[in-house]
Protein backbone atom coordinates (compact mmCIF):
# COMPACT_ATOMS: atom_id res chain seq x y z
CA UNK A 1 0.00 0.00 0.00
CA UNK A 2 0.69 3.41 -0.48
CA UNK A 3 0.51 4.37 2.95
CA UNK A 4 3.20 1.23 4.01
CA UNK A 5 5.59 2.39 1.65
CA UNK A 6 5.53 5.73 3.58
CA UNK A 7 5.47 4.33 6.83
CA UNK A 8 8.92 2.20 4.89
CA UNK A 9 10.30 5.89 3.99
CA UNK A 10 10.17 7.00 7.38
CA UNK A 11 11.83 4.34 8.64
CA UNK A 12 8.81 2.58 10.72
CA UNK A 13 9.35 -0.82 8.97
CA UNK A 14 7.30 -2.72 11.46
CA UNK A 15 4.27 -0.92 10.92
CA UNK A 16 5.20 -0.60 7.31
CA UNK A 17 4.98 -4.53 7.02
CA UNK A 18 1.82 -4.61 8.68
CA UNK A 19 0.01 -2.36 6.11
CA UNK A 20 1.19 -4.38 3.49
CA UNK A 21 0.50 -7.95 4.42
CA UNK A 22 -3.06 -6.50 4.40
CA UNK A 23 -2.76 -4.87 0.96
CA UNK A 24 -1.11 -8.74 -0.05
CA UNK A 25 -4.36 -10.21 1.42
CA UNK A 26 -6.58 -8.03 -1.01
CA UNK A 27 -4.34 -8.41 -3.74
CA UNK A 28 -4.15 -12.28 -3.64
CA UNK A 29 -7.90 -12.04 -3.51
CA UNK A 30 -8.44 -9.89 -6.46
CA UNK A 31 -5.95 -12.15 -7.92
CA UNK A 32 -3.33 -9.25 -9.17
CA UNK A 33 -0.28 -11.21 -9.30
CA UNK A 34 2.06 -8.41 -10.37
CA UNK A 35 0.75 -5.74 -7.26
CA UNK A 36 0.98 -9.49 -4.92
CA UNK A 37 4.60 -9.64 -6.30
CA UNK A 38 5.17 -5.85 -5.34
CA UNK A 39 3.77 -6.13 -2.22
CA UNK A 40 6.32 -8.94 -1.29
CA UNK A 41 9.31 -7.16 -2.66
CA UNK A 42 7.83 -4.35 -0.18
CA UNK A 43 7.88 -6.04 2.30
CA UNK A 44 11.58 -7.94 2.10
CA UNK A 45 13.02 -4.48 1.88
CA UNK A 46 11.56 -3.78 5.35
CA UNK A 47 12.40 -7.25 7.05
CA UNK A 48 15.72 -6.91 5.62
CA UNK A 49 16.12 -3.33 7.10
CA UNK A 50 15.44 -5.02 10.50
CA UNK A 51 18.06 -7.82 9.83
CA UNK A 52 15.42 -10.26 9.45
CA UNK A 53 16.96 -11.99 6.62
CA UNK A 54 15.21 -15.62 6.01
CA UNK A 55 11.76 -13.46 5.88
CA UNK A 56 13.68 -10.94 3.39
CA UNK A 57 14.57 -13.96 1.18
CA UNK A 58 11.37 -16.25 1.51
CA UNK A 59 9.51 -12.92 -0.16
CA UNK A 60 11.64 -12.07 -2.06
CA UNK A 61 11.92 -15.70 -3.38
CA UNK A 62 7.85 -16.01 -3.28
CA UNK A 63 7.91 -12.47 -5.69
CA UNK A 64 10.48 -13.85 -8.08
CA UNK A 65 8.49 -17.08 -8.84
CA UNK A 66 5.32 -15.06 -9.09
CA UNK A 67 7.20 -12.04 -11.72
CA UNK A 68 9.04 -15.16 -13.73
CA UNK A 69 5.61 -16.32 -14.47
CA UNK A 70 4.46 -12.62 -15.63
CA UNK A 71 7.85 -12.71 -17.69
CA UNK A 72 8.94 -9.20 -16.39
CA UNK A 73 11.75 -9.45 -17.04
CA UNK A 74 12.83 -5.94 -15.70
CA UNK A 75 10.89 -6.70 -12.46
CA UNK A 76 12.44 -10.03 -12.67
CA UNK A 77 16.67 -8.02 -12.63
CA UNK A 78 15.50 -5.82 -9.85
CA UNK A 79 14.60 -9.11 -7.29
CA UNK A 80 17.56 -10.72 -8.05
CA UNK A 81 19.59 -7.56 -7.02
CA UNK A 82 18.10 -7.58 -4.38
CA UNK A 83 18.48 -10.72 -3.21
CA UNK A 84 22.08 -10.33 -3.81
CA UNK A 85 21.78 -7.62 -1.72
CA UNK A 86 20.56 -9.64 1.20
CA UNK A 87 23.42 -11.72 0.98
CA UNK A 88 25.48 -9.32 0.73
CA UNK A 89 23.98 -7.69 4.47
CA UNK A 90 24.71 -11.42 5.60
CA UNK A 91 28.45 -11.67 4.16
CA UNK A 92 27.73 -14.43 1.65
CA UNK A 93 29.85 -12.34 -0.90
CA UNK A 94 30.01 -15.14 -3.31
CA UNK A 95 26.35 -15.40 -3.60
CA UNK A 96 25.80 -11.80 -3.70
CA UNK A 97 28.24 -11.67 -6.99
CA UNK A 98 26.49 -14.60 -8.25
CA UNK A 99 22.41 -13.27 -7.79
CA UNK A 100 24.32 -9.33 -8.86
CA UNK A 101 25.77 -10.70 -11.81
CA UNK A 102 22.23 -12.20 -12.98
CA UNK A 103 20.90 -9.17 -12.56
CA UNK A 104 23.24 -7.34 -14.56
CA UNK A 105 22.53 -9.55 -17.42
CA UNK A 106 18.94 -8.76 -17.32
CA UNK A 107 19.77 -4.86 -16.79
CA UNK A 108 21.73 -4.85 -19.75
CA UNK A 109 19.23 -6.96 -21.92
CA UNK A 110 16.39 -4.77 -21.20
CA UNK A 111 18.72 -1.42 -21.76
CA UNK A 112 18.03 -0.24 -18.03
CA UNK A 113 21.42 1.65 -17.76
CA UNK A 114 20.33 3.05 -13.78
CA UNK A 115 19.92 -0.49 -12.51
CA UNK A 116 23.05 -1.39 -15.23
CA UNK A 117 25.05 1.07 -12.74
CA UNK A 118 23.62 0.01 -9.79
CA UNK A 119 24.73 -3.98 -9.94
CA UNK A 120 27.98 -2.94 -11.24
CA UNK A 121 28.30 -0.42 -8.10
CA UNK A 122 27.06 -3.80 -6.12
CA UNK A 123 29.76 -5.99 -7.77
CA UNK A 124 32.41 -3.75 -6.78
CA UNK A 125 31.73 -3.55 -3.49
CA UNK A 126 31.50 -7.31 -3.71
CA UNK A 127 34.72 -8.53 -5.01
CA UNK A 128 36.23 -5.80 -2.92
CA UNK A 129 34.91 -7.72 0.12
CA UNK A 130 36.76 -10.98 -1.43
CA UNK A 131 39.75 -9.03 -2.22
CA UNK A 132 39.80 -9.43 -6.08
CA UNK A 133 40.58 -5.90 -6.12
CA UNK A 134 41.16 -5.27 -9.80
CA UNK A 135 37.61 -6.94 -10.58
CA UNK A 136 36.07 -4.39 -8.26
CA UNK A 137 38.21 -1.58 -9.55
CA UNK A 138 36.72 -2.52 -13.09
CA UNK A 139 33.25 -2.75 -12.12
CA UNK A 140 33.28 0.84 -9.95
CA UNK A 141 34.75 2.79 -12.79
CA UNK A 142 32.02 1.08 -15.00
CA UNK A 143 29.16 2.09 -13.04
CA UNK A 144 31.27 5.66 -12.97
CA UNK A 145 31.19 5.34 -16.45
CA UNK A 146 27.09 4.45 -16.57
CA UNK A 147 25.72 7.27 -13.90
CA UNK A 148 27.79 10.23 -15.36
CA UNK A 149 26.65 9.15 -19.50
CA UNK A 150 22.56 9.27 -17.65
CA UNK A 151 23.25 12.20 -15.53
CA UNK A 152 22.63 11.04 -12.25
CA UNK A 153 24.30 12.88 -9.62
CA UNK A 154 23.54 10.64 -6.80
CA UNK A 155 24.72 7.88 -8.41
CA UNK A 156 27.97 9.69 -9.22
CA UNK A 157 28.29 10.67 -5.57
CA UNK A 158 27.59 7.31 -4.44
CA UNK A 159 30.11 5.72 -7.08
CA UNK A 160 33.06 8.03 -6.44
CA UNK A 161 33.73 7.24 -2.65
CA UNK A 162 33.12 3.40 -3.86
CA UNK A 163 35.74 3.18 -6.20
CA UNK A 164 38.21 5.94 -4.12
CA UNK A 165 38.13 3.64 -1.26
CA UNK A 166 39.33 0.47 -3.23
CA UNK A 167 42.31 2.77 -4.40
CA UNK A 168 42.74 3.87 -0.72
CA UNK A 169 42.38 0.96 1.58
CA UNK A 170 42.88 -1.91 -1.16
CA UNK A 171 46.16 -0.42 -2.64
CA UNK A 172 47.13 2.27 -0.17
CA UNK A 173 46.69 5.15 -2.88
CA UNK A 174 45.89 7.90 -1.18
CA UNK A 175 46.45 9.98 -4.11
CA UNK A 176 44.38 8.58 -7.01
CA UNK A 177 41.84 7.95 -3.94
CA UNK A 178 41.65 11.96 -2.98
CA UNK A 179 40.24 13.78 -6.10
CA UNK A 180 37.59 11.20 -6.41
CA UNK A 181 36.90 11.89 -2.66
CA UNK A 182 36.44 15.38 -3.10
CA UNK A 183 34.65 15.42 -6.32
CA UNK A 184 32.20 12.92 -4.27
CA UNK A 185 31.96 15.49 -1.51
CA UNK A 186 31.35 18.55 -4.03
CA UNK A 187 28.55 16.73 -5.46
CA UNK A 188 26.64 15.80 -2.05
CA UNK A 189 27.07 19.68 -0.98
CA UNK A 190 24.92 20.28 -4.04
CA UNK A 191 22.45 17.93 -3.86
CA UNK A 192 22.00 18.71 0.00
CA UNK A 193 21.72 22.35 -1.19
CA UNK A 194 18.99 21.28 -3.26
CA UNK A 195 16.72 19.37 -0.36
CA UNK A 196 13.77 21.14 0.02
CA UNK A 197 12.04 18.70 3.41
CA UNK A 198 13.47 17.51 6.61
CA UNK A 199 11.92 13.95 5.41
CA UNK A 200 14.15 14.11 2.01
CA UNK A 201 17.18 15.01 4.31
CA UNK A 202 16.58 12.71 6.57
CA UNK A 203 16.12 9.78 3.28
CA UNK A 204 19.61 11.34 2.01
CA UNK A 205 21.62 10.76 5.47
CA UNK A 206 20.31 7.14 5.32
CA UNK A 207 22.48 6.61 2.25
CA UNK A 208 25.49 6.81 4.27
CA UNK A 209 27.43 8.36 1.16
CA UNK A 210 27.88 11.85 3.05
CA UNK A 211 29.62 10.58 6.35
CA UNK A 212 31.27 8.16 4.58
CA UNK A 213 32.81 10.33 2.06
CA UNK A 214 33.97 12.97 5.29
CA UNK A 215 35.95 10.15 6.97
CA UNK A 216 37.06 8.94 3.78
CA UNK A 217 38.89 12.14 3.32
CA UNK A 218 40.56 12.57 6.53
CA UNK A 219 42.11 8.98 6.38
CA UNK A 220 43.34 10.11 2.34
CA UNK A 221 44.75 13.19 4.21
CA UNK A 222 46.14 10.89 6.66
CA UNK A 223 47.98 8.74 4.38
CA UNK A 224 49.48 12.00 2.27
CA UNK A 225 51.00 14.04 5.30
């Protein structure tokens, strides 16, 4: 429902998983398979905000049987990232490269260059996690590549401290890692300069990209003195 996915925005998962098992009830009753499979994918994002992965994945799971059926196939990219995603929260960084990597195939066959970015972005943090740190190089600078040719800014903000901190931490290069750092921290000044509601600031923090990037750039700063 509507009003669960605001209750999800605000950050009141419990009560935001409430309103939509009762919108699934309806819609499993109406028999609308594509708003029942929506309503699960709903609903995993909030269980797996409260670290309540096996419900995150049996919904998740339950929505991509139901959206294979439709043959949506876009629909059908999106769960998969996101159950690589869950695995990801959990550590299983194999599996997160393997249900990411799925995804990208789908993104790329259905010309969706946003969610292209996005599971490259997803991949690189991946095979940073498992050291392969010139697979994860690759795939940041290719999801660079993707958000600046679309124009989105946030993705560009959210790539930049990404691929900076494989340069910084992976190969202690403090100097290829800086400019990226501060480009990154340019870009979030201007899109915080653009927030117009304390509920859209609030929705910006949770991305973690601003804090990050600040402590980013002191340990870059660190390294160079």
């Amino acid at each position: 429902s509507q009003l669960g996915s605001c209750y999800a925005y605000l950050g009141q998962h419990k009560k935001a998983i409430e309103l939509h098992k009762q919108a699934l009830v309806i819609s499993r009753e109406v028999g609308d398979k594509s708003t029942e499979a929506a309503y699960l994918v709903n609903m995993s994002n909030s269980y797996s905000r409260l670290e309540q992965d096996d419900l995150a994945f049996q919904h998740l799971s339950e929505a991509l049987v139901i959206i294979r059926k439709l043959g949506d196939r876009g629909v059908e990219g999106s769960i998969l990232g996101n159950i690589g995603s869950v695995y990801w929260q959990r550590g299983e960084y194999e599996r997160a490269i393997e249900y990411h990597t799925q995804a990208l195939a789908i993104n790329q066959e259905t010309g969706d260059r946003h969610g292209e970015a996005t599971r490259l972005g997803n991949l690189g943090v991946s095979y940073d996690r498992i050291g392969q740190l010139d697979l994860a190089i690759e795939h940041h600078t290719r999801a660079l590549a993707i958000s600046r040719e679309v124009g989105a800014p946030e993705g560009v903000g959210l790539r930049l401290p990404n691929l900076s901190m494989t340069h910084l931490e992976g190969f202690d290069d403090a100097s290829t890692a800086l400019p990226l750092l501060l480009e990154a921290g340019n870009i979030f000044d201007a899109l915080w300069a653009g927030l117009t509601s304390d509920n859209d600031r609030v929705s910006f923090g949770d991305t973690n990209g601003p804090i990050f990037t600040v402590s980013a750039l002191q340990r870059a700063h660190a390294q160079l003195e």
